[in-house]
Protein backbone atom coordinates (compact mmCIF):
# COMPACT_ATOMS: atom_id res chain seq x y z
CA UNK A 1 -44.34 -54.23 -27.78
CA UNK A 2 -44.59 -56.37 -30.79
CA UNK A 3 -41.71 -56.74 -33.39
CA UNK A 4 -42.38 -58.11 -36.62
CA UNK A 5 -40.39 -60.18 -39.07
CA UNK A 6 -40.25 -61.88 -42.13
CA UNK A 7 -38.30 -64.21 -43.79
CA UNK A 8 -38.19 -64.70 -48.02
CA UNK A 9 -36.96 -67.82 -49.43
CA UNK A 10 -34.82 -66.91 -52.09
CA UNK A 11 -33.16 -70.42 -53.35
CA UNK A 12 -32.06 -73.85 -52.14
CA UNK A 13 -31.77 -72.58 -48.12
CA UNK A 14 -30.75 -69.52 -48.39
CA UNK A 15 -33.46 -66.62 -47.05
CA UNK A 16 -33.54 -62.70 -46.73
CA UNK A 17 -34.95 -61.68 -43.65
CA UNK A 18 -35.89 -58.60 -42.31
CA UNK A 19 -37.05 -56.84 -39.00
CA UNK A 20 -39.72 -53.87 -39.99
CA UNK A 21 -37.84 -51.48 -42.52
CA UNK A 22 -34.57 -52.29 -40.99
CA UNK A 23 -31.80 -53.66 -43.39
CA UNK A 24 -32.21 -56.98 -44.67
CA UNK A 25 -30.25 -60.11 -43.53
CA UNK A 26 -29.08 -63.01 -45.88
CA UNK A 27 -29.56 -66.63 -43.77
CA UNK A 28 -28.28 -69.57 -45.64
CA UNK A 29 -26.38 -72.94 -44.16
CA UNK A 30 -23.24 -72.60 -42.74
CA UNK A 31 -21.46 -75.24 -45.64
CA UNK A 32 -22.95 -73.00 -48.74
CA UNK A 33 -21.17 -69.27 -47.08
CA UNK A 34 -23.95 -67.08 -48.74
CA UNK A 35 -25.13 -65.94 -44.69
CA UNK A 36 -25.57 -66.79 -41.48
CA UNK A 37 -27.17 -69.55 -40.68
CA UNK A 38 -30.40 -68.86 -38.04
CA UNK A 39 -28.12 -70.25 -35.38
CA UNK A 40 -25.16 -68.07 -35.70
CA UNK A 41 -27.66 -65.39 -35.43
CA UNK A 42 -28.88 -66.34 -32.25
CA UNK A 43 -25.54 -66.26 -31.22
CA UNK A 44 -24.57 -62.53 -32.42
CA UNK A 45 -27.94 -61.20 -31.50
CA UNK A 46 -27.61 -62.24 -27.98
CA UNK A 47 -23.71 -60.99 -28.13
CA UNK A 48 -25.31 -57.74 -29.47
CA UNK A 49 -27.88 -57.57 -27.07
CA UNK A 50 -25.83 -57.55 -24.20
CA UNK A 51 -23.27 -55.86 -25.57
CA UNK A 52 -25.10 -52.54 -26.01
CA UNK A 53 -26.13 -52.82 -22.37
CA UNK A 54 -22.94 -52.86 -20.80
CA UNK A 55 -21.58 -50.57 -23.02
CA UNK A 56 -24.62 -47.95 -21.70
CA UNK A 57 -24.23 -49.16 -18.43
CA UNK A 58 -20.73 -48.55 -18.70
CA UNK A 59 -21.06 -45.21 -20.16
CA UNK A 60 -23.20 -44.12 -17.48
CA UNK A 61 -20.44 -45.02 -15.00
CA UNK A 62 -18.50 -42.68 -16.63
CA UNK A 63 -15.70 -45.66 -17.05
CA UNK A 64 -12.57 -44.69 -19.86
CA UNK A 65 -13.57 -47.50 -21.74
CA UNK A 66 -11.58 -47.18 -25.25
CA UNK A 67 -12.37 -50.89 -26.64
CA UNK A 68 -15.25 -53.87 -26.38
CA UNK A 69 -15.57 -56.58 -28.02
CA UNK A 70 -17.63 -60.19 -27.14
CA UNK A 71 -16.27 -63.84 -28.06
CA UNK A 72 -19.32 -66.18 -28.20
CA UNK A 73 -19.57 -69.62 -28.57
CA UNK A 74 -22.61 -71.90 -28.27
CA UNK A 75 -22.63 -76.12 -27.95
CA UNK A 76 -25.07 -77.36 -29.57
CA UNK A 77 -26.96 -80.90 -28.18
CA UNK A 78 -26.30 -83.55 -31.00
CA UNK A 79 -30.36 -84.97 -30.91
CA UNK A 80 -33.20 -82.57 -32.41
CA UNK A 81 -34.04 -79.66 -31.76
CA UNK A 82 -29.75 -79.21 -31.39
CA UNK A 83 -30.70 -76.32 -29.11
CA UNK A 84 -28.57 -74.26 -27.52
CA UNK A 85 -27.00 -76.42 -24.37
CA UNK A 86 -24.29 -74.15 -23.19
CA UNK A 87 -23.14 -70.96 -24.50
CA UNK A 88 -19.61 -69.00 -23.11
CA UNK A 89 -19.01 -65.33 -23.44
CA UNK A 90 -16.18 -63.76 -23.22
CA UNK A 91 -16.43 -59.50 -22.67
CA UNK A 92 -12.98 -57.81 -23.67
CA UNK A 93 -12.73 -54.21 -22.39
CA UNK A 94 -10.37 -51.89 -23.51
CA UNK A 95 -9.42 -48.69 -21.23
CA UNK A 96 -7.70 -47.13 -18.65
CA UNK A 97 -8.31 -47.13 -14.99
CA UNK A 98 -11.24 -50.04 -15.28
CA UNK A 99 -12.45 -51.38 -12.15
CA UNK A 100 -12.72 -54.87 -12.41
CA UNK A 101 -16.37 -54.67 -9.96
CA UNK A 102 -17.40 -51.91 -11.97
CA UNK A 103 -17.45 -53.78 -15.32
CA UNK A 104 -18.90 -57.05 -13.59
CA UNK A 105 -21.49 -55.14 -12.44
CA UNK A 106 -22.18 -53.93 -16.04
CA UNK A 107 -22.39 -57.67 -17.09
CA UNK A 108 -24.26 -59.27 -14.16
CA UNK A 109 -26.99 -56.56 -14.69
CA UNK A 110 -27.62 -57.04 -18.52
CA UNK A 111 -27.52 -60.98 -17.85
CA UNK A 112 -29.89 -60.59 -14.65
CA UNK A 113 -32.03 -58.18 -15.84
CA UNK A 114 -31.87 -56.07 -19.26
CA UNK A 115 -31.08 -58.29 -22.13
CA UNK A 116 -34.30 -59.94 -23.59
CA UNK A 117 -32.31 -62.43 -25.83
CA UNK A 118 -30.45 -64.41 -23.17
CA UNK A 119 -33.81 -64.24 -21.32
CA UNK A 120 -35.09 -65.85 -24.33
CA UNK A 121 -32.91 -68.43 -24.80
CA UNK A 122 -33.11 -72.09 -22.72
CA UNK A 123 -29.24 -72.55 -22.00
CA UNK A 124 -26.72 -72.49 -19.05
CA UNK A 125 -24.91 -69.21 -19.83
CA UNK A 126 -21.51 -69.00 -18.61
CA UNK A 127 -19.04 -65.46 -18.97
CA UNK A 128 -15.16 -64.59 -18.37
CA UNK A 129 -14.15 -60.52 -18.61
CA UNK A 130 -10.81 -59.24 -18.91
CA UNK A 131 -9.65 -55.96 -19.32
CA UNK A 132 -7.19 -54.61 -21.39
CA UNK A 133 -4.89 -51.77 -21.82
CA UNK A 134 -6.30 -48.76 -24.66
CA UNK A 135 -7.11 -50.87 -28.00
């Protein structure tokens, strides 16, 4: 499968881009506030990649799960390319009568084996859960 991209410069660095005919996304650097700079992206796409795998793998558990949200942060290495060195995630869920093995198991599998971005990226990946009462 082959997705396709592109990215318009509009002014200074600031871009649109956009993924086939889905909605357009504003990049720009992180000082000037008119996006997200490519980085950040990285960041949320690979929180929202493996977000909406746990939250189908946890769905198909049938697990009370009221609330989720991901905390990501990503160090970046001070000499060029500043990749990626080490990125933390933290997975809140929300809901009753969670089983702490049940959502690890959610996590471990989309890190192991179903989300493409962290496959993607060239970092040590490190991730904390906790689970909280209904949201």
């Amino acid at each position: 499968m082959t997705i396709q991209a592109q990215v318009k410069w509009i002014d200074d660095l600031q871009f649109v881009a956009q993924a086939g005919s889905g909605p357009a996304v504003v990049m720009d650097t992180p000082d000037s506030g008119g996006g997200a700079g490519p980085m950040e992206l990285m960041l949320m796409g690979t929180a929202g990649c493996t977000a909406m795998d746990v939250i189908s793998i946890l769905k198909k558990k049938r697990l009370n799960v009221t609330g989720f949200k991901i905390n990501i942060s990503g160090d970046r290495a001070e000499e060029y390319p500043k990749r990626f060195s080490d990125i933390t995630i933290e997975y809140v869920v929300y809901g009753t009568d969670l089983k702490p093995e049940g959502v690890k198991q959610a996590i471990d599998l989309s890190e192991k084996k179903y989300c493409g971005a962290m496959a993607s990226l060239n970092a040590r990946i490190s991730h904390t859960f906790r689970i909280e009462p209904l949201e």
